[in-house]
C-alpha atoms as a PDB file:
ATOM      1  CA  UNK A   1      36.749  -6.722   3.318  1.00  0.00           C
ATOM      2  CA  UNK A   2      35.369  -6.434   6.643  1.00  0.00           C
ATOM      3  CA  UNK A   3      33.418  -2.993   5.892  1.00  0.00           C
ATOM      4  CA  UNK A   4      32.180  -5.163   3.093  1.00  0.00           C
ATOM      5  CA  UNK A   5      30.456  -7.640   5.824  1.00  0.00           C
ATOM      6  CA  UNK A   6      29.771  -5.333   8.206  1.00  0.00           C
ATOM      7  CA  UNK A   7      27.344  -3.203   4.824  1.00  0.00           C
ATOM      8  CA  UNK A   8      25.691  -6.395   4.208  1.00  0.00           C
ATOM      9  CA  UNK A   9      25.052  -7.720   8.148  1.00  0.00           C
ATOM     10  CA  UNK A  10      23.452  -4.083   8.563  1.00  0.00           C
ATOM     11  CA  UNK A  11      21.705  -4.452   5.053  1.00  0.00           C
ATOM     12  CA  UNK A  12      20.405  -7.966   6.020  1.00  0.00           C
ATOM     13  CA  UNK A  13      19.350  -6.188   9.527  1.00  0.00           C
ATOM     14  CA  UNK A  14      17.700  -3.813   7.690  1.00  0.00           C
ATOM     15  CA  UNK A  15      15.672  -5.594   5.359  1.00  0.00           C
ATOM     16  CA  UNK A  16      14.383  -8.147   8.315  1.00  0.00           C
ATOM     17  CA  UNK A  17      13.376  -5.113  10.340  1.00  0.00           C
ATOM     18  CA  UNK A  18      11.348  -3.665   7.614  1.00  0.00           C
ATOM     19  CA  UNK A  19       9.633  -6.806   6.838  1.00  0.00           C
ATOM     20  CA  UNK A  20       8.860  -7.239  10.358  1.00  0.00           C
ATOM     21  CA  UNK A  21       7.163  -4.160  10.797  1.00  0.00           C
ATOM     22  CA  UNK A  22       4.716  -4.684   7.678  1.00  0.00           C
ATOM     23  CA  UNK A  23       3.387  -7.542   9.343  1.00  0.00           C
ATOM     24  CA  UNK A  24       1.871  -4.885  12.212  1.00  0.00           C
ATOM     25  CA  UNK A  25      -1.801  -5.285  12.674  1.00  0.00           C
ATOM     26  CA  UNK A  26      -3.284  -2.303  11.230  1.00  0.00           C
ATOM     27  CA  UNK A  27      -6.751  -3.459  12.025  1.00  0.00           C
ATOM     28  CA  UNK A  28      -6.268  -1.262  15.564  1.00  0.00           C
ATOM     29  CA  UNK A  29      -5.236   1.891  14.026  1.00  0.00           C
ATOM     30  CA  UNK A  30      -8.331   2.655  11.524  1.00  0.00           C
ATOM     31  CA  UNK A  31      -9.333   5.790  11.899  1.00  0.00           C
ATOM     32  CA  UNK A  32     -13.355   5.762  12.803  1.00  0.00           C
ATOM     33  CA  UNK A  33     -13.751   7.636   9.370  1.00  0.00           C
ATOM     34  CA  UNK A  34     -12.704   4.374   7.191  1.00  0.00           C
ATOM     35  CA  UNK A  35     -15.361   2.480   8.935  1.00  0.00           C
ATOM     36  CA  UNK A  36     -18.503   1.694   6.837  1.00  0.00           C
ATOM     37  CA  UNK A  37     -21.347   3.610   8.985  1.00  0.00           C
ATOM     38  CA  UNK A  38     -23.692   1.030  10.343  1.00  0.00           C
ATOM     39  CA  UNK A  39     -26.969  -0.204   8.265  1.00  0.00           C
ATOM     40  CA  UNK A  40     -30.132   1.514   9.111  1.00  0.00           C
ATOM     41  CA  UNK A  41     -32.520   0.168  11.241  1.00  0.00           C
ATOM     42  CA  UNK A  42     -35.201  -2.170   9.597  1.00  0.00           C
ATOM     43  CA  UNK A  43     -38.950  -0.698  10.011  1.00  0.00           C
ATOM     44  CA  UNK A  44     -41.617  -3.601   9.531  1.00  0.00           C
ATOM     45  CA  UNK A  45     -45.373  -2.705   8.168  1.00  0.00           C
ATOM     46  CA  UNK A  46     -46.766  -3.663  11.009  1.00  0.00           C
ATOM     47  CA  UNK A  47     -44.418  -1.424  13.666  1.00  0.00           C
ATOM     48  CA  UNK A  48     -45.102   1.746  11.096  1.00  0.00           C
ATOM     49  CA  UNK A  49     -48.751   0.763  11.062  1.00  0.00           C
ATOM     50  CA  UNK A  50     -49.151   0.862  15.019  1.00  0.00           C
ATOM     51  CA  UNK A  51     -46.963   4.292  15.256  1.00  0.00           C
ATOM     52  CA  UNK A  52     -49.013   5.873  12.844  1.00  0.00           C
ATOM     53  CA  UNK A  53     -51.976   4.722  13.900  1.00  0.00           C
ATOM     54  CA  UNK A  54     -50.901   5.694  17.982  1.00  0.00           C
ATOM     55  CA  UNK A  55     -50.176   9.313  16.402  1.00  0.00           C
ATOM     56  CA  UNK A  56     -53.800   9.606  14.926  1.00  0.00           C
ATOM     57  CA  UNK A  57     -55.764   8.352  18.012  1.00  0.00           C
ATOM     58  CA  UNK A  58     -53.941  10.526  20.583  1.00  0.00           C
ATOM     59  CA  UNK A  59     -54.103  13.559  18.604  1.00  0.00           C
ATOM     60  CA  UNK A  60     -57.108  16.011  19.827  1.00  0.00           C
ATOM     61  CA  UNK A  61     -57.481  17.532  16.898  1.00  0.00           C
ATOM     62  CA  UNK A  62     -58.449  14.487  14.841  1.00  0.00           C
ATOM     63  CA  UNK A  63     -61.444  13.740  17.178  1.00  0.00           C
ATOM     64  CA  UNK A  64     -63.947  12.041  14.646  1.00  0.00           C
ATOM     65  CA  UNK A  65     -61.615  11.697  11.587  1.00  0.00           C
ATOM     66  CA  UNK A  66     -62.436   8.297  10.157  1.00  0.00           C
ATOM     67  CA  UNK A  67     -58.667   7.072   9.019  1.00  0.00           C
ATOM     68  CA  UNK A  68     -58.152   3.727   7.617  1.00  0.00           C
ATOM     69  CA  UNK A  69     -54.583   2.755   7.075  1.00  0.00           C
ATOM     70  CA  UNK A  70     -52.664   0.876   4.747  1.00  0.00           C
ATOM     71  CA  UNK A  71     -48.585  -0.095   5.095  1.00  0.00           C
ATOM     72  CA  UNK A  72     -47.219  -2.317   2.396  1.00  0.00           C
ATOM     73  CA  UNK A  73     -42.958  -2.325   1.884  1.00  0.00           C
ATOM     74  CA  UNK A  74     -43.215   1.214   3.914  1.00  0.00           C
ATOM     75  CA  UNK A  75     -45.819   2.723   1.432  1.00  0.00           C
ATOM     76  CA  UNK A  76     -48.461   4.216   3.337  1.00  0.00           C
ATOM     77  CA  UNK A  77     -52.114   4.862   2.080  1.00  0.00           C
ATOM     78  CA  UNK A  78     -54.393   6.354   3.832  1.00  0.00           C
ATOM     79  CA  UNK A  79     -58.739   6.779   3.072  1.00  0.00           C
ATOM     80  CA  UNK A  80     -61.107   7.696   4.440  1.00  0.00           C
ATOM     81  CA  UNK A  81     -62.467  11.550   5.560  1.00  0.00           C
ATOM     82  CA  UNK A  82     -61.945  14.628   8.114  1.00  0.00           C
ATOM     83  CA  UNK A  83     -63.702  17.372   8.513  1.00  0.00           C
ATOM     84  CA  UNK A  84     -61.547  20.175   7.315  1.00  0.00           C
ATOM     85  CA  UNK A  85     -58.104  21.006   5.937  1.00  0.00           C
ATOM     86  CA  UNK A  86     -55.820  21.050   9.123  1.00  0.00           C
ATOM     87  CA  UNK A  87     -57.430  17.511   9.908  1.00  0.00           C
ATOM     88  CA  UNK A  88     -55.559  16.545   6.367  1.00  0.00           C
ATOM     89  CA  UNK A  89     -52.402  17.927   7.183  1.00  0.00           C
ATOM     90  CA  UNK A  90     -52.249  16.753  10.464  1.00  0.00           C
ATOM     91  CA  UNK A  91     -52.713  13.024   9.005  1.00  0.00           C
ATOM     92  CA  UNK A  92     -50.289  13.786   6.462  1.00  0.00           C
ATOM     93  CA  UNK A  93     -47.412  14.954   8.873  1.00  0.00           C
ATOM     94  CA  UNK A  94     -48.250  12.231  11.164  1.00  0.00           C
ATOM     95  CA  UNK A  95     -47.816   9.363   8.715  1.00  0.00           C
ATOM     96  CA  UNK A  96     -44.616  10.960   7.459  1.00  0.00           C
ATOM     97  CA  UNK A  97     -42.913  11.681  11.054  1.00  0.00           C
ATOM     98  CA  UNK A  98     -42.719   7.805  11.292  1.00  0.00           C
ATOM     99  CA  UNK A  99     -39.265   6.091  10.926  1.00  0.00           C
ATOM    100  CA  UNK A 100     -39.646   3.404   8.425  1.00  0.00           C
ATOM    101  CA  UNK A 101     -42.063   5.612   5.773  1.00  0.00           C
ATOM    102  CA  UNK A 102     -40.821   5.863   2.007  1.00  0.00           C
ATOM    103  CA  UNK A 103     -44.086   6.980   0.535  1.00  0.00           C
ATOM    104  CA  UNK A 104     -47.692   8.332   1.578  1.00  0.00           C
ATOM    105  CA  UNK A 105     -50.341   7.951  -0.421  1.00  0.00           C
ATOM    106  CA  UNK A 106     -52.984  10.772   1.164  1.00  0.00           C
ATOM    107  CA  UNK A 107     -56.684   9.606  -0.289  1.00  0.00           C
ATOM    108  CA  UNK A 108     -58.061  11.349   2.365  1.00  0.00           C
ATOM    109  CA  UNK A 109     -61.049  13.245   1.388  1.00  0.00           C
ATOM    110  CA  UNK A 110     -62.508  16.139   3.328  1.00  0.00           C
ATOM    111  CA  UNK A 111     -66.296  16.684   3.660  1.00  0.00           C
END
């Protein structure tokens, strides 16, 4: 009889133990990898506008390249004309360098 209460004191030990230990706080033990990544920065039109825009003026080789540019949702369009094809590309790759861009629309037209 008494190896019959001494089973069920260690069962009763046993089950209070394990129920003890799934109350641990797991929250400190996630692994980095089960972490949602963090949310991309925002861009706003206006920030996109100015970069691009900064990228076109100090560039050399668009000296006299008459660029007007348009930023709506982070679709760019850009008119107006250059003088030759690397002038174009140089736009292009510009406009598209900038964080924030989802679409260019090149109008550009070279004469």
């Amino acid at each position: 009889m008494q190896d019959y209460y001494k089973f069920l004191t260690t069962l009763a030990f046993t089950l209070i133990l394990c129920s003890l230990a799934g109350c641990e706080n797991y929250a400190e033990r996630t692994h980095k990898s089960w972490v949602p990544p963090p949310t991309a920065p925002a861009y706003d039109d206006s920030t996109i506008y100015a970069r691009i825009a900064a990228a076109i003026q100090s560039d050399p080789v668009l000296q006299g390249a008459k660029v007007d540019i348009k930023v709506e949702d982070g679709n760019v369009t850009l008119t107006g004309n250059v003088s030759n094809e690397d002038q174009l590309t140089r736009v292009n790759m510009h406009s598209w360098i900038v964080d924030g861009v989802k679409k260019v629309d090149n109008q550009i037209v070279k004469k």
